[in-house]
Protein backbone atom coordinates (compact mmCIF):
# COMPACT_ATOMS: atom_id res chain seq x y z
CA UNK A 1 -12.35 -14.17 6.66
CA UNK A 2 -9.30 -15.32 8.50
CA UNK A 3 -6.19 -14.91 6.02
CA UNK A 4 -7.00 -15.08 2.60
CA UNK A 5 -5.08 -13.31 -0.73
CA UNK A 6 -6.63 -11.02 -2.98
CA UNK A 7 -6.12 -10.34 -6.44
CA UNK A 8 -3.81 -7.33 -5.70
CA UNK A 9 -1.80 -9.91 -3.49
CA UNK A 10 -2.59 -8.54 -0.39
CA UNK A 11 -3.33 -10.54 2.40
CA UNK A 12 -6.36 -9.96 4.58
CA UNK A 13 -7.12 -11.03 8.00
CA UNK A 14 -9.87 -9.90 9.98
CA UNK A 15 -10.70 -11.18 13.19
CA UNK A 16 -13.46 -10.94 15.86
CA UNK A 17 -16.64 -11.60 13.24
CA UNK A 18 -16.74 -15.31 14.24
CA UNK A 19 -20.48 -14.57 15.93
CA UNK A 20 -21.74 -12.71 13.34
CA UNK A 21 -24.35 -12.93 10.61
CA UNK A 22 -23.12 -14.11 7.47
CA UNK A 23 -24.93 -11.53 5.62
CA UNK A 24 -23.03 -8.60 7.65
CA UNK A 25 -19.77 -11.07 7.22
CA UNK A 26 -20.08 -10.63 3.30
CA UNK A 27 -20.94 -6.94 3.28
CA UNK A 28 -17.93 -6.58 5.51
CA UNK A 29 -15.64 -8.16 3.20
CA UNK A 30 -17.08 -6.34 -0.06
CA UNK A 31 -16.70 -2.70 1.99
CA UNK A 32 -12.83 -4.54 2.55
CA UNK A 33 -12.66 -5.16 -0.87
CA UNK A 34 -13.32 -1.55 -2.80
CA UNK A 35 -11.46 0.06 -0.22
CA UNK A 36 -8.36 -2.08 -1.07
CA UNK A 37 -9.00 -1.40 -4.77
CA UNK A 38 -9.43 2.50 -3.97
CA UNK A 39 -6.28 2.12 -2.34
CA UNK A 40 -4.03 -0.23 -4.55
CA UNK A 41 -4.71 2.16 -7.80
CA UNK A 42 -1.64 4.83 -5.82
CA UNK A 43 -0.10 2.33 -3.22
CA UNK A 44 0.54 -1.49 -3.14
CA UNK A 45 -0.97 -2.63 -0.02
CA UNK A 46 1.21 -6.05 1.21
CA UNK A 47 -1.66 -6.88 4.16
CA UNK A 48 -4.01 -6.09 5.96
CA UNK A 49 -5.16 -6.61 9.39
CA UNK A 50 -8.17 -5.53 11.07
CA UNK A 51 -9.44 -6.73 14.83
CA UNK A 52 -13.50 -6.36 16.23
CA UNK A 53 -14.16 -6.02 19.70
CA UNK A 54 -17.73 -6.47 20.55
CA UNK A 55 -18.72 -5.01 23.78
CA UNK A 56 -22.25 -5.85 25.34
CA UNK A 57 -22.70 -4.71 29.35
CA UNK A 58 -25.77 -6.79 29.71
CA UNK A 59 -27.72 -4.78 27.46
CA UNK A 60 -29.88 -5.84 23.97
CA UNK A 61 -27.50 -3.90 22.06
CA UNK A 62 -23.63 -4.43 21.23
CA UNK A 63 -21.00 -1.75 20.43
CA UNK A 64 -18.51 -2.33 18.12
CA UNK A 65 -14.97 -1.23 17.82
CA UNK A 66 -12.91 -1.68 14.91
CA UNK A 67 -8.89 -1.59 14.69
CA UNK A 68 -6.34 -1.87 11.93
CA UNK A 69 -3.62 -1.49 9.36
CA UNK A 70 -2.77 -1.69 6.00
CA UNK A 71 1.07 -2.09 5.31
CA UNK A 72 1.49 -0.33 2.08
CA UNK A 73 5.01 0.56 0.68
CA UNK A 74 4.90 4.25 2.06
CA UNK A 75 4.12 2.93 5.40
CA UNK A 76 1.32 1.22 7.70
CA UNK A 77 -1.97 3.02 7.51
CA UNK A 78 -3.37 3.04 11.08
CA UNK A 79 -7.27 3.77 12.10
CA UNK A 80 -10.05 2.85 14.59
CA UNK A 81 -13.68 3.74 15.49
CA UNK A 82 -16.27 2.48 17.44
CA UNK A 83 -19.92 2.53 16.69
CA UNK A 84 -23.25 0.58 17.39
CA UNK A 85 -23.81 -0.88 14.09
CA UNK A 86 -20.95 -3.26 12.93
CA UNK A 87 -21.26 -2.24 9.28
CA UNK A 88 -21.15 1.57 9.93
CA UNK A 89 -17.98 1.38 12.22
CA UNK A 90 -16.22 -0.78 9.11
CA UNK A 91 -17.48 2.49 7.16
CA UNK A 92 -15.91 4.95 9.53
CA UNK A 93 -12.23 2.86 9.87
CA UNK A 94 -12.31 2.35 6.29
CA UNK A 95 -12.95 6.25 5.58
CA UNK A 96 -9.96 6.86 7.60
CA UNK A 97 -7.70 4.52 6.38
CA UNK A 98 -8.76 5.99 2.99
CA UNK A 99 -7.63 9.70 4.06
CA UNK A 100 -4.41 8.15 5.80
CA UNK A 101 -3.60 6.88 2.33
CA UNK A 102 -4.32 9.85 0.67
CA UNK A 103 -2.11 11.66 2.89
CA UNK A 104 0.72 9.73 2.34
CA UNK A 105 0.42 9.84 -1.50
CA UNK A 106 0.06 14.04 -0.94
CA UNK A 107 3.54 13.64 1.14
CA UNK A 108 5.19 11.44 -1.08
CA UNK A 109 4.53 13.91 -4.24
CA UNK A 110 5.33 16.78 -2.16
CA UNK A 111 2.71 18.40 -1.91
């Protein structure tokens, strides 16, 4: 997923899934994917960039924390989370980057 365009011309680069399953690889990129769509129907979104950290103490089990913007034209939308299943920590950044957007459209109508 390193760089790539999207229909709505945004330009998406994730980083940090290079050891991961394909399978969670796609269903990152789809939950990517309708977010950006959610997103793009109020503000053009120029890129985004989004950074994994795995983190594994010796353990069976890895934590995951997820980092990232999207540079829309009202701004950068900032979020992180961390969480123990890869797919569910996309689900949590993505749900605030979602409610940083809609923020910004509530402050640029005034309300």
């Amino acid at each position: 997923m390193e760089g790539r365009e999207t229909d709505e011309s945004a330009k998406i680069q994730v980083s940090g899934l290079h050891g991961e399953d394909e399978f969670v690889r796609e269903r990152v990129n789809e939950m990517i994917q309708e977010t950006l769509s959610k997103i793009t129907r109020s503000i053009p979104v120029m890129s985004v960039v989004i950074h994994v950290e795995t983190h594994n103490k010796g353990g069976e089990r890895n934590k995951y924390s997820v980092q990232g913007r999207f540079v829309t034209d009202v701004g950068s939308l900032h979020a992180d989370d961390t969480e123990w299943n890869l797919t569910k920590a996309f689900g949590l950044f993505l749900g605030k980057i979602e409610r940083e957007a809609q923020r910004k459209m509530e402050k640029e109508r005034g309300h």
